[in-house]
C-alpha atoms as a PDB file:
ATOM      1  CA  UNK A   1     137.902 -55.841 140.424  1.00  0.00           C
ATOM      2  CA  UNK A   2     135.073 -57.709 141.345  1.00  0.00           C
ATOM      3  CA  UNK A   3     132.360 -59.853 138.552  1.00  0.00           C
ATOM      4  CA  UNK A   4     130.012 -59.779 140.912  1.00  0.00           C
ATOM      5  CA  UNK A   5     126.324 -57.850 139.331  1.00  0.00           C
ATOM      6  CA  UNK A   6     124.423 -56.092 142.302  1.00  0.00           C
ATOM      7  CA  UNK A   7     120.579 -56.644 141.188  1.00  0.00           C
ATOM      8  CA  UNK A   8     120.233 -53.035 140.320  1.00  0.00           C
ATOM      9  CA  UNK A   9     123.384 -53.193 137.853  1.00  0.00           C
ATOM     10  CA  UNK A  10     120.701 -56.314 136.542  1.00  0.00           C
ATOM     11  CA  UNK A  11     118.310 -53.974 136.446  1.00  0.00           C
ATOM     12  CA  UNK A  12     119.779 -51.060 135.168  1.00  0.00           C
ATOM     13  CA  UNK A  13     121.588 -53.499 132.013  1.00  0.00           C
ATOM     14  CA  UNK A  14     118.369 -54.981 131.378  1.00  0.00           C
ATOM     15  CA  UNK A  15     116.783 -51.767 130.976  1.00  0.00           C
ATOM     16  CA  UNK A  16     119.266 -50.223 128.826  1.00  0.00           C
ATOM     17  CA  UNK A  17     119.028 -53.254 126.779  1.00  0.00           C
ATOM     18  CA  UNK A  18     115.585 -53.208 126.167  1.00  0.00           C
ATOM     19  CA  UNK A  19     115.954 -49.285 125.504  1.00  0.00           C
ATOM     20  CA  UNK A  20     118.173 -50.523 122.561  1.00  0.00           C
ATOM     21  CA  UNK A  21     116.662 -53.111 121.122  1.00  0.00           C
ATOM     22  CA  UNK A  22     113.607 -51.588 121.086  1.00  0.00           C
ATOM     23  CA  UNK A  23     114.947 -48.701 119.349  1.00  0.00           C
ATOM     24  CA  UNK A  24     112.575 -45.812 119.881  1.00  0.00           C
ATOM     25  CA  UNK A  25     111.915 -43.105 117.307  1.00  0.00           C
ATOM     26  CA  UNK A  26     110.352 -40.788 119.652  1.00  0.00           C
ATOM     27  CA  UNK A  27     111.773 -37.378 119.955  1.00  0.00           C
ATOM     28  CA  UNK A  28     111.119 -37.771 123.922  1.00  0.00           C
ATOM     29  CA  UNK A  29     114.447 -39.686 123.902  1.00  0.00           C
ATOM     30  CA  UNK A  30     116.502 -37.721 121.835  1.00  0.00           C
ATOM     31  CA  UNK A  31     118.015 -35.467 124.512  1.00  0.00           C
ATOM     32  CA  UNK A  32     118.632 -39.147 126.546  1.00  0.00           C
ATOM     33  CA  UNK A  33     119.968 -40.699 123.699  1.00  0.00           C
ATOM     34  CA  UNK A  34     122.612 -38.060 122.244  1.00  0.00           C
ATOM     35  CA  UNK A  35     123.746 -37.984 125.947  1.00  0.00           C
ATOM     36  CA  UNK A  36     124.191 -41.797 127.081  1.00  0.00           C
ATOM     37  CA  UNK A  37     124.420 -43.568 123.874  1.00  0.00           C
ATOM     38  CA  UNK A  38     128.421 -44.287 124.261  1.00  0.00           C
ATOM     39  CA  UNK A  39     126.612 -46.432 127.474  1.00  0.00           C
ATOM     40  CA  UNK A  40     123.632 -48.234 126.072  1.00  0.00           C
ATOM     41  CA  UNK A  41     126.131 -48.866 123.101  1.00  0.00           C
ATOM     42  CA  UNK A  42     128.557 -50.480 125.733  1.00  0.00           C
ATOM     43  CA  UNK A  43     125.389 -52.339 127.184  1.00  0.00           C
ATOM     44  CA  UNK A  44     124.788 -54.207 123.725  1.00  0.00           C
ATOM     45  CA  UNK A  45     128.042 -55.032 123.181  1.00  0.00           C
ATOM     46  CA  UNK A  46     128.282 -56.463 125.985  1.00  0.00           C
ATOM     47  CA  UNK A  47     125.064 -58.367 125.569  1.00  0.00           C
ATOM     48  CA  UNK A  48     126.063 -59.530 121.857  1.00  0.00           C
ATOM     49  CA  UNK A  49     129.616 -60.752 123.331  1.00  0.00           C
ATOM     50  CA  UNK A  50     131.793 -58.407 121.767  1.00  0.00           C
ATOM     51  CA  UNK A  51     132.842 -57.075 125.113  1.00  0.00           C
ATOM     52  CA  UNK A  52     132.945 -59.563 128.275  1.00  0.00           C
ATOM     53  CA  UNK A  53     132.251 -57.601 131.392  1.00  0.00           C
ATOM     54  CA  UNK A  54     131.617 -53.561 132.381  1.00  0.00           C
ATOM     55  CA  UNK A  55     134.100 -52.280 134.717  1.00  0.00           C
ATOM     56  CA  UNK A  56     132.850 -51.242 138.481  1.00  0.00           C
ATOM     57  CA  UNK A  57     132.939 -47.650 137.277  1.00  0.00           C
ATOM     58  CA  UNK A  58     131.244 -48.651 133.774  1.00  0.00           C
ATOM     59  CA  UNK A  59     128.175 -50.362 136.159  1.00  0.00           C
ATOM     60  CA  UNK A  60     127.798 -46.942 137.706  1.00  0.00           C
ATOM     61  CA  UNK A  61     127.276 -45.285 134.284  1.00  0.00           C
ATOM     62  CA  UNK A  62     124.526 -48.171 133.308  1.00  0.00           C
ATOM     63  CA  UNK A  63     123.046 -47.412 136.872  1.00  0.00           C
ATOM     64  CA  UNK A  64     123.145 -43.597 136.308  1.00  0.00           C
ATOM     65  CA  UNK A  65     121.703 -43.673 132.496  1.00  0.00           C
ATOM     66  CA  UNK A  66     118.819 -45.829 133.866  1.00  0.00           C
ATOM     67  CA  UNK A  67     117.950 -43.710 135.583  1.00  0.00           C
ATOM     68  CA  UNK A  68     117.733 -41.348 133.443  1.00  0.00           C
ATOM     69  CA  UNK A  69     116.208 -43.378 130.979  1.00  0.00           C
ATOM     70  CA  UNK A  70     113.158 -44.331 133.740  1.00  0.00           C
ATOM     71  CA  UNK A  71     112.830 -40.361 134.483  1.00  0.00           C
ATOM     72  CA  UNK A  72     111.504 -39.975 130.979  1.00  0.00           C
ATOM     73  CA  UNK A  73     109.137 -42.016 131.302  1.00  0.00           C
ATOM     74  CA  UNK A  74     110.105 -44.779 129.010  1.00  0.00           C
ATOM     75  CA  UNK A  75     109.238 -47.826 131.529  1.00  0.00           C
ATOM     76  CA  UNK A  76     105.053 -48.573 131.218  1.00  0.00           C
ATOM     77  CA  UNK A  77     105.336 -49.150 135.373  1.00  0.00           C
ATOM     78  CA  UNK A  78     106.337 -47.303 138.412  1.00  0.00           C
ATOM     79  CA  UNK A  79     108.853 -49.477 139.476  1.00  0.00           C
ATOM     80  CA  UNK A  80     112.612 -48.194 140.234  1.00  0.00           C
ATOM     81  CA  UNK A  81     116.106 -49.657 141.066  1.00  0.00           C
ATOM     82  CA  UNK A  82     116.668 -46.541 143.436  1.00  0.00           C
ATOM     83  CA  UNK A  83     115.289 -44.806 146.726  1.00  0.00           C
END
């Protein structure tokens, strides 16, 4: 298993981060949220250094919940990780 972080894994963690810390009350994220909180939740613990690294397959959950996360809208700009 490799510790190497592509940029959009980077990306996608940072995002994900700022998604929890930020903590929105919105009801726009509550579909997002019921469905890829086990992943943000594994993002922050992470971050906080109760876990040390996110397994390959773990990185392509962060990736995919971005995603999600971007596709409702929550990021102010129009920038994305993928194609």
């Amino acid at each position: 298993m490799s510790n190497t972080i592509t940029n959009e894994q980077l990306v996608a963690e940072q995002g994900l981060l700022t998604f929890f810390l930020v903590q929105s009350e919105s009801e726009a994220y509550d579909d997002f949220r019921s469905f890829y909180d086990g992943i943000v939740s594994m993002v922050a613990h992470k971050h906080f250094g109760w876990t040390e690294t996110i397994t390959e397959s773990g990185y392509e959950q962060v990736v995919e919940a971005y995603k999600a996360l971007h596709d409702t809208g929550f990021f102010d700009d129009d920038s994305e990780i993928y194609g």
